[in-house]
C-alpha atoms as a PDB file:
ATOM      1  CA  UNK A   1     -44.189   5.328  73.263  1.00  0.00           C
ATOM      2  CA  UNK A   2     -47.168   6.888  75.080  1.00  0.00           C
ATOM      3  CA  UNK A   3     -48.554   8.646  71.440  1.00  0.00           C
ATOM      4  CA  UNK A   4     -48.087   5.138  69.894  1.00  0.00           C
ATOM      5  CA  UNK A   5     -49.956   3.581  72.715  1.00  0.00           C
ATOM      6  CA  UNK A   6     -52.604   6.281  72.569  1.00  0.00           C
ATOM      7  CA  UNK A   7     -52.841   5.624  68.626  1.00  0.00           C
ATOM      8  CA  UNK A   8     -53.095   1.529  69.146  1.00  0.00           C
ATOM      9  CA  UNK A   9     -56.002   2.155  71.796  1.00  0.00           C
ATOM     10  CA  UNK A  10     -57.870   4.617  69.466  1.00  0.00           C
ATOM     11  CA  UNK A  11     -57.774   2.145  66.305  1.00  0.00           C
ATOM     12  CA  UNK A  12     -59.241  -0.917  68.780  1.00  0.00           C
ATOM     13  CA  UNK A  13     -61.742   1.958  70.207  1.00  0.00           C
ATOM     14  CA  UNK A  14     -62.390   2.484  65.770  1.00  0.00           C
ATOM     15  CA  UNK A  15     -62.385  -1.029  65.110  1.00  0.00           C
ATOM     16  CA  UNK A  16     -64.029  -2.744  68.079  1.00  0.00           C
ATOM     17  CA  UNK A  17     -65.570  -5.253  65.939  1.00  0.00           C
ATOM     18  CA  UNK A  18     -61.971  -6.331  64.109  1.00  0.00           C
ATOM     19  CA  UNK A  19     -59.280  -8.365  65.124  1.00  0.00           C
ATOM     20  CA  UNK A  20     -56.723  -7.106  67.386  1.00  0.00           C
ATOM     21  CA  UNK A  21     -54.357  -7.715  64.961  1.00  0.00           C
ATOM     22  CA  UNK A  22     -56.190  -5.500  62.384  1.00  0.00           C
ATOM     23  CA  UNK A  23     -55.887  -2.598  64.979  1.00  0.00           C
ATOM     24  CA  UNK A  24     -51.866  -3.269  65.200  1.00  0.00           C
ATOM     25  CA  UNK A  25     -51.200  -2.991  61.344  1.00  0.00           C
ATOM     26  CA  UNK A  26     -53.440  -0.032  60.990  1.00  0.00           C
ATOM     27  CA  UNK A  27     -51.510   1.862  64.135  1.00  0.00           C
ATOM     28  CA  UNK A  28     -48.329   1.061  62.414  1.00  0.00           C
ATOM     29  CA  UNK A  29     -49.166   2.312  59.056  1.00  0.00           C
ATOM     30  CA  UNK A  30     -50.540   5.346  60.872  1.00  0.00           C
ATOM     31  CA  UNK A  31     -47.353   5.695  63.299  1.00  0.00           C
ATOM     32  CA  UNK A  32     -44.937   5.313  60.869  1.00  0.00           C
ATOM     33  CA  UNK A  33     -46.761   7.518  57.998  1.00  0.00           C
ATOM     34  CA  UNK A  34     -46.690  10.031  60.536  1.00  0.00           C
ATOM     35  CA  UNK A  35     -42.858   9.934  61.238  1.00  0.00           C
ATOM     36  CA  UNK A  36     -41.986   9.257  57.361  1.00  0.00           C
ATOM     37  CA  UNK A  37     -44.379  12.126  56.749  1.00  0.00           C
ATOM     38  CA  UNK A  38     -41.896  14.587  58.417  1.00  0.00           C
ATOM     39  CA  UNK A  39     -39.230  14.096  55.953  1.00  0.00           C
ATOM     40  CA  UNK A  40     -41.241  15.652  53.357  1.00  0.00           C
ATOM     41  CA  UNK A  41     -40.253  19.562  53.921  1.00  0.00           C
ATOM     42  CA  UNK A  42     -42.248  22.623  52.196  1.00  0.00           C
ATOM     43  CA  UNK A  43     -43.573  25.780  52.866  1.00  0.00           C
ATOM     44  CA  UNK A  44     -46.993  24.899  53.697  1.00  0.00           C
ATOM     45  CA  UNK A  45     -46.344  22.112  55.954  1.00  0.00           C
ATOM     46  CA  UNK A  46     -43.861  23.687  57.832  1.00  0.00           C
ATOM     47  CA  UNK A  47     -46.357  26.623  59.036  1.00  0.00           C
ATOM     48  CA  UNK A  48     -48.763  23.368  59.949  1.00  0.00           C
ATOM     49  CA  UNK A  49     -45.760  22.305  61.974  1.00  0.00           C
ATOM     50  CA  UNK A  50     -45.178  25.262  63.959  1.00  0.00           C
ATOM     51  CA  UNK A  51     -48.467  25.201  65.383  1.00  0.00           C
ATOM     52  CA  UNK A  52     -49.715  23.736  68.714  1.00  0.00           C
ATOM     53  CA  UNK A  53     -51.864  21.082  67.605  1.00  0.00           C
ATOM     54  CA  UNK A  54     -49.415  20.696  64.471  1.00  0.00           C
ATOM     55  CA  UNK A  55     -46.497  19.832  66.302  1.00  0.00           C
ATOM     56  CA  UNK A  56     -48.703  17.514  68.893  1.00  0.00           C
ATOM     57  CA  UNK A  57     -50.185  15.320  65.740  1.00  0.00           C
ATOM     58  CA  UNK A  58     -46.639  15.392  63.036  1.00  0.00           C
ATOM     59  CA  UNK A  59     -44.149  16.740  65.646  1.00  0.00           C
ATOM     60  CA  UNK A  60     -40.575  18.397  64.379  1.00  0.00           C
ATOM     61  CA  UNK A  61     -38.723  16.024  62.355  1.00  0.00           C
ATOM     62  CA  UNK A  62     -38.150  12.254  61.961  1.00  0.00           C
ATOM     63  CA  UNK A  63     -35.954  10.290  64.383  1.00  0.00           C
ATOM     64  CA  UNK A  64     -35.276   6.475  63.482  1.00  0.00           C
ATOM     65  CA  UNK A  65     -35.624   6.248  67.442  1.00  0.00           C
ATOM     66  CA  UNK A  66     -38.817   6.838  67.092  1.00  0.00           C
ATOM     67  CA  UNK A  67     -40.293   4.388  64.822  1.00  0.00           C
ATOM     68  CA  UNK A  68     -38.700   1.791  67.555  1.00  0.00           C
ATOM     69  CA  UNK A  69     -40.130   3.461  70.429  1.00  0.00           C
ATOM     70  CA  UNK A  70     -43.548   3.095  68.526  1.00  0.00           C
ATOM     71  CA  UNK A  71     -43.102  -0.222  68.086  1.00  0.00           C
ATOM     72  CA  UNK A  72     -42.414  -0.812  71.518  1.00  0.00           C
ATOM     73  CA  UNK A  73     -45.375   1.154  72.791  1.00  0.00           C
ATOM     74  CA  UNK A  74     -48.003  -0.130  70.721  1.00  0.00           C
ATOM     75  CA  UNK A  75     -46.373  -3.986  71.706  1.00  0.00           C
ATOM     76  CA  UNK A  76     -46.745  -3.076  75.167  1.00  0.00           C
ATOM     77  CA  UNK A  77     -50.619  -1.669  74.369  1.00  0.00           C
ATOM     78  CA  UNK A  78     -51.154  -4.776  72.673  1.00  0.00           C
ATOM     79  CA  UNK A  79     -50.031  -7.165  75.666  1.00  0.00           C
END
């Protein structure tokens, strides 16, 4: 919820001049590219994972948990 949050508040610090709305769609899209992005398995972007900053920005592997939790979070950013 927190990295959701932190994603909704960087998009309105972004796109200060746009609807709040704007900011929402945007942190979803991001949010859930992220997550979805972790099914996608490979050589490559498994070394990425197993880094510090890596594993901070994709993390380890998708959890449909998470896309609610970012929902949530970025609702309670909004409010």
């Amino acid at each position: 919820m927190l990295w959701a949050m932190m994603v909704y508040f960087g998009m309105r610090f972004l796109l200060a001049h746009k609807a709040p709305p704007i900011a929402m769609l945007l942190s979803f899209l991001f949010s859930f590219g992220i997550e979805f992005s972790q099914l996608y398995q490979t050589d490559w972007i498994n070394q990425i994972h197993r880094t510090w900053l890596g594993a901070l920005i994709l993390g380890h592997g998708f959890l449909t948990a998470d896309l609610i939790r970012y929902t949530i979070g970025m609702f309670i950013a909004a409010v």
